[in-house]
C-alpha atoms as a PDB file:
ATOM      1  CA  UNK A   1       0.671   8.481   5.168  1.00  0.00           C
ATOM      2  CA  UNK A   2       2.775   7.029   8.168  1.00  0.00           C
ATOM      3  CA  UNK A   3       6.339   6.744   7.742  1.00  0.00           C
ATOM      4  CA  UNK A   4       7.360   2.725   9.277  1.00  0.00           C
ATOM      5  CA  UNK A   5       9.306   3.095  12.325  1.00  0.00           C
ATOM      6  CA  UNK A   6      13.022   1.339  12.033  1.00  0.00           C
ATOM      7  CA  UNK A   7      14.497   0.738  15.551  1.00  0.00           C
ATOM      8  CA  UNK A   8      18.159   0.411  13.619  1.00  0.00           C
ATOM      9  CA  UNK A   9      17.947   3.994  12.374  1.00  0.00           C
ATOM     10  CA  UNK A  10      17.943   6.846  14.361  1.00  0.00           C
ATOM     11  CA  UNK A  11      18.595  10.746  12.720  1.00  0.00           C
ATOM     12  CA  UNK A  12      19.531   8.804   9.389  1.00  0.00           C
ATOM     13  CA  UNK A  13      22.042   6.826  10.698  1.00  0.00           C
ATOM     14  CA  UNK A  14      22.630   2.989  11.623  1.00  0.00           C
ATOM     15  CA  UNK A  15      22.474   2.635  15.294  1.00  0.00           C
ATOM     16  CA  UNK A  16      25.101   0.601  16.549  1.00  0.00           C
ATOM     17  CA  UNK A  17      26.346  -1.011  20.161  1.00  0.00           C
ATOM     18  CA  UNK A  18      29.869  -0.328  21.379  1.00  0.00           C
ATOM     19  CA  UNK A  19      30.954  -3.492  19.683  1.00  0.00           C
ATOM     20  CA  UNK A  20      29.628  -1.991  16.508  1.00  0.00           C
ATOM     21  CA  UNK A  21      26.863  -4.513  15.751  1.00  0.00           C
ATOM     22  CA  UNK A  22      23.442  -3.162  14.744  1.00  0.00           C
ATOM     23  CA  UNK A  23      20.959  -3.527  17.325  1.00  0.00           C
ATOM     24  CA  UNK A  24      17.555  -4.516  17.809  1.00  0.00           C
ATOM     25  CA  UNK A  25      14.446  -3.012  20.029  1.00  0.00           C
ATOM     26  CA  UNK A  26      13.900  -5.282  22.965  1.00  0.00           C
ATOM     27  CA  UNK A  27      16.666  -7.644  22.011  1.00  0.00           C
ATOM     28  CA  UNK A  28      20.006  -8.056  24.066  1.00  0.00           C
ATOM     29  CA  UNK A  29      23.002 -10.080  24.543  1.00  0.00           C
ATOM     30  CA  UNK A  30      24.460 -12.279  27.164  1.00  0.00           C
ATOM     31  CA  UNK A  31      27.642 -12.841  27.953  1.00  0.00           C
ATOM     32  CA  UNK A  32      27.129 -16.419  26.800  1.00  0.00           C
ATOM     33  CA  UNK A  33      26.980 -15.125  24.052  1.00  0.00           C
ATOM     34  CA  UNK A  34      23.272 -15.836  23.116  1.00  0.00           C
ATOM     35  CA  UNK A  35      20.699 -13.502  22.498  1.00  0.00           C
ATOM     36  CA  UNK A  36      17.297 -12.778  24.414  1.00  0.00           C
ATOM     37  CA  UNK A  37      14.428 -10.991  23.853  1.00  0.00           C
ATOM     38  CA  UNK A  38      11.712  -9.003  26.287  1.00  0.00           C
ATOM     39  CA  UNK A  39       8.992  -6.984  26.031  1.00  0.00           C
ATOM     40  CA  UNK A  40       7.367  -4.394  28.720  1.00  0.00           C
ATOM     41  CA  UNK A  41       3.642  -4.228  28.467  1.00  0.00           C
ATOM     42  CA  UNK A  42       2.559  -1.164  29.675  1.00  0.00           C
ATOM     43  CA  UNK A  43      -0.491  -1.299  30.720  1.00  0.00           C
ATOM     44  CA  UNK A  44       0.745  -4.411  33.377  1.00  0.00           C
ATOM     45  CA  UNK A  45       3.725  -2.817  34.141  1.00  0.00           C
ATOM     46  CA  UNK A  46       5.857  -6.188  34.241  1.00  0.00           C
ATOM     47  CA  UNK A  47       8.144  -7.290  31.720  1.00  0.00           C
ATOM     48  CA  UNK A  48       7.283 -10.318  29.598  1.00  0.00           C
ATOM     49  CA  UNK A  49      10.169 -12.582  28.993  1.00  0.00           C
ATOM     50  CA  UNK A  50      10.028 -14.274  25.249  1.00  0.00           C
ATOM     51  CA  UNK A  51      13.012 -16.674  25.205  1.00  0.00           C
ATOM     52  CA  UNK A  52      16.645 -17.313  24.360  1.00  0.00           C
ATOM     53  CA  UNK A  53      18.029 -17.128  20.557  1.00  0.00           C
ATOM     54  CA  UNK A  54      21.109 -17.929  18.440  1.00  0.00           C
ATOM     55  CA  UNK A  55      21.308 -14.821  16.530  1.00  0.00           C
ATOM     56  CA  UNK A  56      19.777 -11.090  17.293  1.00  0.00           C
ATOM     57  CA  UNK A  57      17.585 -11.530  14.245  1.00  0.00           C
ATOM     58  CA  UNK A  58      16.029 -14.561  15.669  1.00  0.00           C
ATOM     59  CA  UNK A  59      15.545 -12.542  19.337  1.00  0.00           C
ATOM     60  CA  UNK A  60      13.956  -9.485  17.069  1.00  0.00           C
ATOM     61  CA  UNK A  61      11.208 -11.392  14.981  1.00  0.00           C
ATOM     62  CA  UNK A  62      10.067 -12.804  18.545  1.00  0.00           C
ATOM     63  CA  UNK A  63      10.202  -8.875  19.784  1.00  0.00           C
ATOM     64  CA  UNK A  64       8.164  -7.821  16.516  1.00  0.00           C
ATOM     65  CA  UNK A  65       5.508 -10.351  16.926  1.00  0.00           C
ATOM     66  CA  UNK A  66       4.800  -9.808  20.861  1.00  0.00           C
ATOM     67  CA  UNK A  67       4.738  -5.896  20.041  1.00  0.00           C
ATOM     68  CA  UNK A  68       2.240  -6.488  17.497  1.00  0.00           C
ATOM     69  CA  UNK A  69       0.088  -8.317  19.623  1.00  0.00           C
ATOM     70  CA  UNK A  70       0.468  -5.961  22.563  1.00  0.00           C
ATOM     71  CA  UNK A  71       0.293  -2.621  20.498  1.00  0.00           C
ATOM     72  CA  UNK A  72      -1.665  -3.608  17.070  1.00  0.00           C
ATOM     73  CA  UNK A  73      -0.170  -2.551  13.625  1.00  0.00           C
ATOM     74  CA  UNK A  74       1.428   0.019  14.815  1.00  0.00           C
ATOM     75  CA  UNK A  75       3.623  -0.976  17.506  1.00  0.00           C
ATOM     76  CA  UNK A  76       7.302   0.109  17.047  1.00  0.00           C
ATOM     77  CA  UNK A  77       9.341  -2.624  15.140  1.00  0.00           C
ATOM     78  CA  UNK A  78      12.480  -3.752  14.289  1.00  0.00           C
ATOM     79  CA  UNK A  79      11.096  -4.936  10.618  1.00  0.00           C
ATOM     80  CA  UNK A  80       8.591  -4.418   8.491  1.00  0.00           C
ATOM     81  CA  UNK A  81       5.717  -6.809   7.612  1.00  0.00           C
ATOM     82  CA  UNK A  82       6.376  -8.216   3.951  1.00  0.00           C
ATOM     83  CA  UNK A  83       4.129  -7.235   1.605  1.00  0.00           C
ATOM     84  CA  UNK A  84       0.948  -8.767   0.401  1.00  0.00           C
ATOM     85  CA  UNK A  85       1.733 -11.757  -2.159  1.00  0.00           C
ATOM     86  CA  UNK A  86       0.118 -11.159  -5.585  1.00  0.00           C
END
């Protein structure tokens, strides 16, 4: 069984930026204030650019669904796909 990988906990703990908000894999912010969100593929060595977002979260849903389309269902995260609907 495979444990899910959470980018927002590392060794138990919350990670946080210096300006103690909780941060997100691939996701970063301007000084605008706006987030943005990137992705490196690997195997074409260049960094894919996947847009400009109001809030972190938004910027980290775009992250999770390019990494799951580069890497499969396994690609590190920042959340976890909900669960089937019975």
């Amino acid at each position: 069984m495979s444990v899910p990988i959470r980018a927002d906990v590392v060794g138990g703990k919350k990670k946080s930026s210096s300006r103690g908000h909780h941060r997100f894999v691939g996701v970063r912010q301007r000084p605008s204030g706006r987030w943005v969100a990137e992705i490196k593929d690997s195997l074409q060595k260049v960094r894919l650019w996947l847009g400009t977002f109001d809030t972190a979260e938004e910027a980290a849903r775009a992250y999770d669904d390019a990494a799951r389309a580069l890497r499969g269902a396994n690609a590190r995260t920042n959340f976890e796909l909900p669960g089937p609907q019975l």
